[in-house]
N, C-alpha and C. Protein backbone atom coordinates (compact mmCIF):
# COMPACT_ATOMS: atom_id res chain seq x y z
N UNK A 1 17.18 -2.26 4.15
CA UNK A 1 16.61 -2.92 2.98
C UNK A 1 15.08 -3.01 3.12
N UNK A 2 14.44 -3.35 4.34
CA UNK A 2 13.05 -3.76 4.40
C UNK A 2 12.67 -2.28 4.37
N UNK A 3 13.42 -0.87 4.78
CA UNK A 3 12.35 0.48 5.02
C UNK A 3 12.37 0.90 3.54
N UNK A 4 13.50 0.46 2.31
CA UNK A 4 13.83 1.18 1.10
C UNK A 4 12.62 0.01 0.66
N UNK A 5 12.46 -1.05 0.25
CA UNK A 5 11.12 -2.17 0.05
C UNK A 5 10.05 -1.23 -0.10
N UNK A 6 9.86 -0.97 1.32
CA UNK A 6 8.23 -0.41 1.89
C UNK A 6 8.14 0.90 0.94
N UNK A 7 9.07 1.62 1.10
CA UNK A 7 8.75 3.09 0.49
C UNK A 7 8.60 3.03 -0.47
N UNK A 8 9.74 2.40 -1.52
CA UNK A 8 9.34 2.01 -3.42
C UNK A 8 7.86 1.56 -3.57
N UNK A 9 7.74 0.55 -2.50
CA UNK A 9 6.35 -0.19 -2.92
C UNK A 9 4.81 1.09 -2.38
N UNK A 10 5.12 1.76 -1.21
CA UNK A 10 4.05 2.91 -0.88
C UNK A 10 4.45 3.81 -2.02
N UNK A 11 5.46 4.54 -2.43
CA UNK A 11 5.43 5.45 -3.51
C UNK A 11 4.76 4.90 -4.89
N UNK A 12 5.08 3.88 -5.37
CA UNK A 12 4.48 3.04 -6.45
C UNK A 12 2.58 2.94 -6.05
N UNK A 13 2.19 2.72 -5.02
CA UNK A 13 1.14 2.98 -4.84
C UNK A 13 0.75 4.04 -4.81
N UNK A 14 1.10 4.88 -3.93
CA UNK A 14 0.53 6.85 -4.26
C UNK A 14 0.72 6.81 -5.56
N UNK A 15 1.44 7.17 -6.64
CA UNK A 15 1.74 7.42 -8.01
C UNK A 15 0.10 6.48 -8.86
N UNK A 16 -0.22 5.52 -8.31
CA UNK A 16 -1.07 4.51 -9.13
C UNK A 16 -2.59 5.07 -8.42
N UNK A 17 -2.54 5.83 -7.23
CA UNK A 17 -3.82 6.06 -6.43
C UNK A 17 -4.56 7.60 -7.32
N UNK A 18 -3.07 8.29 -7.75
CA UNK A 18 -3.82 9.26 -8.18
C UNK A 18 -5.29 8.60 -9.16
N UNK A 19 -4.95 7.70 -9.29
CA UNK A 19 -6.20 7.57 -10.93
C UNK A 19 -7.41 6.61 -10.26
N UNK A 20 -7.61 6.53 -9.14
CA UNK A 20 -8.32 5.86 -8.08
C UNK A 20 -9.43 6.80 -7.55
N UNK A 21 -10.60 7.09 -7.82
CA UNK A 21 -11.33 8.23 -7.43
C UNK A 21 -12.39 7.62 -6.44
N UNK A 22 -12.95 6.57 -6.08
CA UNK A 22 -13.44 5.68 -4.84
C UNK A 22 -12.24 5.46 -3.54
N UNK A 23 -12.42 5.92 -2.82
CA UNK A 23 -11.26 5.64 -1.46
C UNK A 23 -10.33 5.73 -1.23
N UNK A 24 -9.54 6.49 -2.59
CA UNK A 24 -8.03 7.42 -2.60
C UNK A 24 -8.12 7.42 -1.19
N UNK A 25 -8.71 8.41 -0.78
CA UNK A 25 -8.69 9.04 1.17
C UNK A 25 -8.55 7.46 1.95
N UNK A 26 -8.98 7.26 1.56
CA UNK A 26 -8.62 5.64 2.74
C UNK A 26 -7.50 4.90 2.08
N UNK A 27 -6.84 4.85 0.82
CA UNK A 27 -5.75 4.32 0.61
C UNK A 27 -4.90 5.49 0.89
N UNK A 28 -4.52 6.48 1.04
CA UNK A 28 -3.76 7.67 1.61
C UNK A 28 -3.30 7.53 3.12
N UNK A 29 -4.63 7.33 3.94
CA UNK A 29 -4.64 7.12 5.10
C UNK A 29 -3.37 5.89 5.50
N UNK A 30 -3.83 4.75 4.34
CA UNK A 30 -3.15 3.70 5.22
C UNK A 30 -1.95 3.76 4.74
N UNK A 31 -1.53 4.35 3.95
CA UNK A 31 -0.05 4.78 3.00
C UNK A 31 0.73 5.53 4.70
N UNK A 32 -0.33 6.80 4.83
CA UNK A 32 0.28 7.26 6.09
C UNK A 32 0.77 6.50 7.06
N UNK A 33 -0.29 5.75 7.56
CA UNK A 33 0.08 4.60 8.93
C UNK A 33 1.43 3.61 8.56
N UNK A 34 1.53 3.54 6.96
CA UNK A 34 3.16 3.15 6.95
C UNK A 34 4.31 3.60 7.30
N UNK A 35 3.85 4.80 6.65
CA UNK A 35 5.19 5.86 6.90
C UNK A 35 5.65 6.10 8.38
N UNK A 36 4.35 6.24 9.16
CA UNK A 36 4.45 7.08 10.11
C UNK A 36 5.25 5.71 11.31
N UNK A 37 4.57 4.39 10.58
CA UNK A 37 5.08 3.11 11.15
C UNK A 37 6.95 3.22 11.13
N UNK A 38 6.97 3.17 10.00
CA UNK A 38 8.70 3.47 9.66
C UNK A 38 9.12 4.53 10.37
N UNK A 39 8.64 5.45 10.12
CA UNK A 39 9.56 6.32 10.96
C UNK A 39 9.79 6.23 12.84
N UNK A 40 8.81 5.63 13.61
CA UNK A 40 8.61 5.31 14.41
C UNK A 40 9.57 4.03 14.45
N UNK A 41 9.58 2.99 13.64
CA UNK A 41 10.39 1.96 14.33
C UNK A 41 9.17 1.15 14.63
N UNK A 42 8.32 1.59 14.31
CA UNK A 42 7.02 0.32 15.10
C UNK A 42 7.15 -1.37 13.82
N UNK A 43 6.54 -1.91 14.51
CA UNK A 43 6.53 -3.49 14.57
C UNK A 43 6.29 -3.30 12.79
N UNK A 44 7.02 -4.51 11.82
CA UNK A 44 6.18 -4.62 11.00
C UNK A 44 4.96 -5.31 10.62
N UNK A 45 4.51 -5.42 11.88
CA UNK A 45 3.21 -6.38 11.36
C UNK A 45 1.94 -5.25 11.20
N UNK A 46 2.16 -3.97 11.28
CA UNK A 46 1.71 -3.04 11.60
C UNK A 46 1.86 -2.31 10.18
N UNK A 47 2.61 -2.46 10.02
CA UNK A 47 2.83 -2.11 8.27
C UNK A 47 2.55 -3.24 6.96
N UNK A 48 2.64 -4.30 7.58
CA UNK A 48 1.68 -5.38 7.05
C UNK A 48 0.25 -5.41 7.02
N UNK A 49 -0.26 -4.68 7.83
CA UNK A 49 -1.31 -4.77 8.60
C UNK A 49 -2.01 -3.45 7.51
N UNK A 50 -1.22 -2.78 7.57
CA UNK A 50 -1.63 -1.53 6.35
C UNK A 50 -1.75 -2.00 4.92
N UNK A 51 -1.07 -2.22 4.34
CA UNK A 51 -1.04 -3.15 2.92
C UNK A 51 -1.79 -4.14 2.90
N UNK A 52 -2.08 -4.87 4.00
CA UNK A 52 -3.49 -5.80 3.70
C UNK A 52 -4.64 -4.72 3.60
N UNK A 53 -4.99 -3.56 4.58
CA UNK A 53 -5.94 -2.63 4.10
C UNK A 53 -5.95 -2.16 2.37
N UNK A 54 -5.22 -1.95 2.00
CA UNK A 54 -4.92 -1.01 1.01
C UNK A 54 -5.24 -2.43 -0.04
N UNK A 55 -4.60 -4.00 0.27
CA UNK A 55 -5.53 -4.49 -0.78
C UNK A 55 -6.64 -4.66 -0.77
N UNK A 56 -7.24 -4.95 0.54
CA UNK A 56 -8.72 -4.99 0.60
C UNK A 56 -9.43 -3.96 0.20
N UNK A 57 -9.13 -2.41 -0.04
CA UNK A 57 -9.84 -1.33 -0.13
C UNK A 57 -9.87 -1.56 -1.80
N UNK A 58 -8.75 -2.08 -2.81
CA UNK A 58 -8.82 -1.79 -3.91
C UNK A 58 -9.39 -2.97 -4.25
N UNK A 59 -9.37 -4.06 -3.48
CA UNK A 59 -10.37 -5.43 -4.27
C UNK A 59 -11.59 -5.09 -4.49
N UNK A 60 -11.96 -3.94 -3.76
CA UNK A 60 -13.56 -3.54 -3.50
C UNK A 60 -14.00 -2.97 -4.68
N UNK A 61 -12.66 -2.01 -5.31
CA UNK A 61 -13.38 -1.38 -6.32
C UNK A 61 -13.40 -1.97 -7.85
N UNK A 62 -14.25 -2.54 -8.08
CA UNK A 62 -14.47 -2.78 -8.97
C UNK A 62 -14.11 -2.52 -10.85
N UNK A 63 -13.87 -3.07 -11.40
CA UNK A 63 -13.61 -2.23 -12.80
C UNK A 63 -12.38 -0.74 -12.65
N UNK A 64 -11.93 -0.84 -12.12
CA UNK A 64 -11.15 0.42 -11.81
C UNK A 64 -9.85 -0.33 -11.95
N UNK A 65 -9.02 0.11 -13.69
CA UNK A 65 -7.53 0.00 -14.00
C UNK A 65 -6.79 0.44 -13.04
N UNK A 66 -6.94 1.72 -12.11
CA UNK A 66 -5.57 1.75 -11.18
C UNK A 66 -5.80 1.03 -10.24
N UNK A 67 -7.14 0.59 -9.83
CA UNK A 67 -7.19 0.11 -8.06
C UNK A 67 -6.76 -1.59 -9.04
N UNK A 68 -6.97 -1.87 -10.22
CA UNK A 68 -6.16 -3.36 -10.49
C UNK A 68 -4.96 -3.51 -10.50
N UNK A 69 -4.37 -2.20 -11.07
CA UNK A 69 -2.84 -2.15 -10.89
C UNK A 69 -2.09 -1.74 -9.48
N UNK A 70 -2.85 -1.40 -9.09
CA UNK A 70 -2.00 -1.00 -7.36
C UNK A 70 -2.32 -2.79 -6.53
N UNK A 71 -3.67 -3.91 -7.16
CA UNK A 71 -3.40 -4.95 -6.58
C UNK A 71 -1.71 -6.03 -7.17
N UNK A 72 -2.18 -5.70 -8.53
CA UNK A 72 -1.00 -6.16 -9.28
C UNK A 72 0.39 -6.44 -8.76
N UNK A 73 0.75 -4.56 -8.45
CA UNK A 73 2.24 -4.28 -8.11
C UNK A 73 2.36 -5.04 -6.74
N UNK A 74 1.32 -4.99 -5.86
CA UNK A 74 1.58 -5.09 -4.09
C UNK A 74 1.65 -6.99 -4.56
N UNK A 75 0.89 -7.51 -4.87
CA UNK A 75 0.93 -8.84 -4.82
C UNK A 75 2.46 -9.76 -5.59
N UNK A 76 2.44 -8.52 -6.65
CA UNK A 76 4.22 -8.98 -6.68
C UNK A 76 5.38 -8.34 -5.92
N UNK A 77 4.99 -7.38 -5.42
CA UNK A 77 6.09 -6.79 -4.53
C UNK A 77 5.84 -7.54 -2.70
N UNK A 78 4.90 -7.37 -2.28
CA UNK A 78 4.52 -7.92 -0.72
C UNK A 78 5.76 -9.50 -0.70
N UNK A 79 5.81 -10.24 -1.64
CA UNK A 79 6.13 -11.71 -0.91
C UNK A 79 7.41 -10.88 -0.79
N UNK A 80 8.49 -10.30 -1.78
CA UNK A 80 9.93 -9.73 -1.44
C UNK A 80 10.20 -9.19 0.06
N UNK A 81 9.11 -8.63 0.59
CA UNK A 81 9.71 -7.64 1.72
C UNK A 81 9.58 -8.89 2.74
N UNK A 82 10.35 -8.71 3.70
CA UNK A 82 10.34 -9.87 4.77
C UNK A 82 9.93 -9.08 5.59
N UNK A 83 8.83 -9.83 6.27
CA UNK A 83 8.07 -8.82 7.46
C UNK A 83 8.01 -9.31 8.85
């Protein structure tokens, strides 16, 4: 349940990053360090630890509809996943 969570909520973000043209590459990156977290089995605080990047990278950008909607989705999806 918590790895099907993570992936809906990272795929829902890739899908919303395409329209993100400031730090796509650094929200990509930390999309990776999830995946690569899950597949590994590593800790979730480590994949927590990624999604706090990924909101901090999109709080940054300013005026930008997808980097508001990728805060949107994570801030209603993050409390569901138990980490």
């Amino acid at each position: 349940d918590f790895k099907e969570k993570v992936l809906e909520l990272t795929e829902k973000i890739e899908n919303l990053a395409e329209d993100v043209e400031i730090d796509r590459d650094d929200i990509a990156f930390e999309i990776s360090k999830i995946k690569i977290a899950l597949e590994k089995e590593d800790s979730p605080k480590l994949i927590k630890s990624a999604f706090n990047a990924i909101k901090g990278i999109t709080a940054s950008i300013a005026g930008n509809v997808a980097a508001n909607e990728i805060t949107e989705v994570m801030n209603h999806s993050l409390p569901n996943i138990k980490f």
